[in-house]
Protein backbone atom coordinates (compact mmCIF):
# COMPACT_ATOMS: atom_id res chain seq x y z
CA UNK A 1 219.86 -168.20 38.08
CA UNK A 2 218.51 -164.78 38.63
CA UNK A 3 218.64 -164.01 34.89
CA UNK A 4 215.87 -163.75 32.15
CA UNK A 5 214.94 -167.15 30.36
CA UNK A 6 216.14 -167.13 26.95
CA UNK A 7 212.58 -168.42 25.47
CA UNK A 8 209.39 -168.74 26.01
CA UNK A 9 209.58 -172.54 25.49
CA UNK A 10 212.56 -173.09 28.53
CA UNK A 11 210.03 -171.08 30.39
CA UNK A 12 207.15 -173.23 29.36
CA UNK A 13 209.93 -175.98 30.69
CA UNK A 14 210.89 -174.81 33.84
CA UNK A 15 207.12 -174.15 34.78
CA UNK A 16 206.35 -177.68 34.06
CA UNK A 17 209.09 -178.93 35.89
CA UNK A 18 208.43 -177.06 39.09
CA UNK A 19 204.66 -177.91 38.95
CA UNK A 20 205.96 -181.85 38.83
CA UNK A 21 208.17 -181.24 42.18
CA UNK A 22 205.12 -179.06 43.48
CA UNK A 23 203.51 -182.41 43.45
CA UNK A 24 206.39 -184.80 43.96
CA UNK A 25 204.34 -186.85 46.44
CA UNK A 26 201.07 -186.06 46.32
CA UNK A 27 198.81 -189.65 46.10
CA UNK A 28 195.14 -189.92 45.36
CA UNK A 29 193.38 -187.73 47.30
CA UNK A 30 196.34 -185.16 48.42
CA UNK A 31 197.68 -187.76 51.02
CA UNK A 32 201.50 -188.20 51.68
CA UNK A 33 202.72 -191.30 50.01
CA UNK A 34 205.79 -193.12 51.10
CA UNK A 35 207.21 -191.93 47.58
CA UNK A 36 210.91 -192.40 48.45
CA UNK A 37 212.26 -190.95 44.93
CA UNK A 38 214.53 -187.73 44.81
CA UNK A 39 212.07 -185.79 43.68
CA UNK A 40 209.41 -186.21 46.46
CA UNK A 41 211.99 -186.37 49.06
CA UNK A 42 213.09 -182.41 48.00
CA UNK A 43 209.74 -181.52 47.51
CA UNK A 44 208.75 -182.74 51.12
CA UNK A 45 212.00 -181.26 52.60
CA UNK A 46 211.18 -177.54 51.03
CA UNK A 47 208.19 -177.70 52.42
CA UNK A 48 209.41 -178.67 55.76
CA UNK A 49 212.01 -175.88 55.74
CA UNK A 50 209.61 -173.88 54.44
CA UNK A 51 207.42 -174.42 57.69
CA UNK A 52 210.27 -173.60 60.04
CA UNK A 53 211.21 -170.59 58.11
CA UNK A 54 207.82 -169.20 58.89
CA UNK A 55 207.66 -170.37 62.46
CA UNK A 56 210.78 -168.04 63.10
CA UNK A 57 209.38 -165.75 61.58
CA UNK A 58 206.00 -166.22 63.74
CA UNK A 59 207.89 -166.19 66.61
CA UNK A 60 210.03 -163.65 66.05
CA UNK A 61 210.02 -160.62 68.94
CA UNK A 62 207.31 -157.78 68.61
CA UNK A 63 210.46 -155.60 69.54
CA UNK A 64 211.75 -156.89 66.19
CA UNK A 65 208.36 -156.85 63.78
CA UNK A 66 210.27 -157.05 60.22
CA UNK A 67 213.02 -159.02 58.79
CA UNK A 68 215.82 -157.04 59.05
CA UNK A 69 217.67 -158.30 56.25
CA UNK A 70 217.22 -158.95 52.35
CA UNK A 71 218.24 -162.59 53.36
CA UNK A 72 215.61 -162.94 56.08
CA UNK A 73 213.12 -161.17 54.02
CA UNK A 74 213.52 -163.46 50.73
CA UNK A 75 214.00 -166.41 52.85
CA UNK A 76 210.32 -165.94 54.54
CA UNK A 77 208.90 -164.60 50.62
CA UNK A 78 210.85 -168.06 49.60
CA UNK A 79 208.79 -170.19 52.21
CA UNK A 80 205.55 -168.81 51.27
CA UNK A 81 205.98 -169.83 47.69
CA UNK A 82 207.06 -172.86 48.61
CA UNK A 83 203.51 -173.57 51.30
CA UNK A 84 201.60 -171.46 48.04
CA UNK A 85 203.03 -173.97 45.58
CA UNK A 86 202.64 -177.13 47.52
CA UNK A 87 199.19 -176.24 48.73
CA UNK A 88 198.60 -175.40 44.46
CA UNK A 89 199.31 -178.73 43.77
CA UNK A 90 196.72 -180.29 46.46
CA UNK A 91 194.06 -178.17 44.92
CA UNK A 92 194.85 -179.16 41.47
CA UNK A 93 196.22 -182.11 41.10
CA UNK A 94 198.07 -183.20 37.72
CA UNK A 95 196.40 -185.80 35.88
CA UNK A 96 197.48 -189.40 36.39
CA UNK A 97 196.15 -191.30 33.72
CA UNK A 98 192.75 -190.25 33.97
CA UNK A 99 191.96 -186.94 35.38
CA UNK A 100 191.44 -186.66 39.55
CA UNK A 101 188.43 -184.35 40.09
CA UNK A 102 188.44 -182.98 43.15
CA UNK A 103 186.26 -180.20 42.66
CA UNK A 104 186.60 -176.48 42.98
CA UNK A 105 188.08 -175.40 46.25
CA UNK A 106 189.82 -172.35 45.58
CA UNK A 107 192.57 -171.12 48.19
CA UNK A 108 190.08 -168.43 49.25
CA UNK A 109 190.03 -164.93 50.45
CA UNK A 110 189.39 -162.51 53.06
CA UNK A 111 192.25 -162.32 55.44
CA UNK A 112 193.40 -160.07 58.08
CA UNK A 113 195.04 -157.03 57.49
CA UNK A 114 198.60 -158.08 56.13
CA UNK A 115 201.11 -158.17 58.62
CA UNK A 116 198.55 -157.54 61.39
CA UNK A 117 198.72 -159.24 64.59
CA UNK A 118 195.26 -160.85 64.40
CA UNK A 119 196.60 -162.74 61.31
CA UNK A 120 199.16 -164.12 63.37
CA UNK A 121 196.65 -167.01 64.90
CA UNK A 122 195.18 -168.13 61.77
CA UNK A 123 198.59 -168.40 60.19
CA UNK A 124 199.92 -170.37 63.24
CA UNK A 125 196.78 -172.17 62.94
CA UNK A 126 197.57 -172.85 59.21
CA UNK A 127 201.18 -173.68 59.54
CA UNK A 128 200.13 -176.34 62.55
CA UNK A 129 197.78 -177.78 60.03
CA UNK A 130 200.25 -178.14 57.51
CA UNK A 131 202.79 -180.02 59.47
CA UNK A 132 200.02 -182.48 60.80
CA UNK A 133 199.08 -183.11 56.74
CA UNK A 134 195.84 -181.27 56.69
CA UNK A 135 195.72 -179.71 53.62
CA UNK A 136 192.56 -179.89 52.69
CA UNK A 137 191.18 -178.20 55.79
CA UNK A 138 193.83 -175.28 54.86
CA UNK A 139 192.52 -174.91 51.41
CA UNK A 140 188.89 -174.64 52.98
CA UNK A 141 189.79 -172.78 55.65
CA UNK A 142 191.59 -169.90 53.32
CA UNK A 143 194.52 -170.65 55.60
CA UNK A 144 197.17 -170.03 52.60
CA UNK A 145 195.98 -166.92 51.46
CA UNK A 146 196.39 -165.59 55.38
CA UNK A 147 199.90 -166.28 55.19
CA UNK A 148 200.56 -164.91 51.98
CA UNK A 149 199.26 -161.71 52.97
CA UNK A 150 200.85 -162.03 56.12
CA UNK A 151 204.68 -162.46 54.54
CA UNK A 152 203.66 -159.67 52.38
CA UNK A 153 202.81 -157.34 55.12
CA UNK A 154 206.10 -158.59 56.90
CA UNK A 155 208.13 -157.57 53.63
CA UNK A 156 206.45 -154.88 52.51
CA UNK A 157 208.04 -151.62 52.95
CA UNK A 158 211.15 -151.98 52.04
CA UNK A 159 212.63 -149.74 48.94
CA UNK A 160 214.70 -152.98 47.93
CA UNK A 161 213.70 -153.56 44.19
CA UNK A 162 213.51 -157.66 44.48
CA UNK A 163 211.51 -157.03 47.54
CA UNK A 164 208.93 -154.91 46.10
CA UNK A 165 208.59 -157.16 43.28
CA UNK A 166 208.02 -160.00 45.85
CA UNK A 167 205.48 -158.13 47.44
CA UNK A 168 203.89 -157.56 44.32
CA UNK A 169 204.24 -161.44 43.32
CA UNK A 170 202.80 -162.15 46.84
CA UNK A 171 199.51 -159.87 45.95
CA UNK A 172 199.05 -161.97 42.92
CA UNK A 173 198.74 -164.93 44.52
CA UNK A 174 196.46 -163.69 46.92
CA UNK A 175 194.09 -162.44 44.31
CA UNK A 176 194.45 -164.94 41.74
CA UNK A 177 196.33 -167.31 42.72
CA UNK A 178 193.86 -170.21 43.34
CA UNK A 179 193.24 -170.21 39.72
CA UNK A 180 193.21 -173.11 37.22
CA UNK A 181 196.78 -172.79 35.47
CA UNK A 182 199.21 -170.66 37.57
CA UNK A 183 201.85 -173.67 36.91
């Protein structure tokens, strides 16, 4: 871990693999299924850590607007790839037999400021939504996109190499990271 992949091909792997546990336990129509397999039960326990990750964050003290540390600030970046990736797999789900159209709802755009504290409703708004299994309203509401700009305003800043490649990562997703293909 934390090293370049030998080959294109174990990359090609890995991608595939985390796109499968992106959508562990996804059923038809991006409900929760009582999938009780390893894979679904990590998946769904990411994205619940995930959740509370963020909701510290959200609740963190104005006296104390950043993560201080490289732990708290890759374990917030770490949560919104994990809400990014699960919220992915919703919008494009993989093919079960026959292909499950769904149509094109994008993750959106046009968010607050990043790290402002207007975006602070929407993405408590968005992380509410979440935990009550409404995806689908946070995919038309652009609610995903508001909190990764939000983490990356949180992060951003710091002269941290990993960190300003997270940032960077983050911006990516919020530009083009509804697209068909990402993983």
């Amino acid at each position: 871990m934390g090293e370049k992949l030998p080959s294109l091909a174990e990359y090609e792997s890995l991608r595939a693999s985390l796109r499968v546990w992106a959508a562990a336990d996804e059923g038809e129509h991006g409900t929760i299924t009582n999938n009780t397999t390893s894979l679904s039960q990590n998946s769904a326990t990411a994205l619940n850590t995930a959740l509370r990750i963020l909701r510290l964050e959200l609740n963190r003290p104005p006296a104390e607007a950043r993560p201080a540390t490289l732990v708290e600030q890759w374990a917030v970046y770490l949560a919104a790839l994990v809400l990014w990736a699960r919220t992915y797999a919703f919008v494009h789900p993989l093919p079960l037999g026959q292909e499950q159209q769904q149509g094109e709802k994008g993750l959106g755009h046009g968010t607050p400021a990043m790290g402002s504290e207007s975006a602070q409703i929407p993405v408590h708004a968005t992380l509410a939504k979440v935990e009550a299994g409404k995806r689908e309203d946070v995919v038309k509401g652009r609610g995903v996109v508001g909190v990764l700009t939000w983490v990356r305003g949180k992060i951003n800043g710091s002269s941290n190499g990993l960190v300003v490649e997270a940032v960077l990562v983050l911006g990516k997703l919020v530009e083009r990271g509804s697209e068909e293909g990402w993983f």
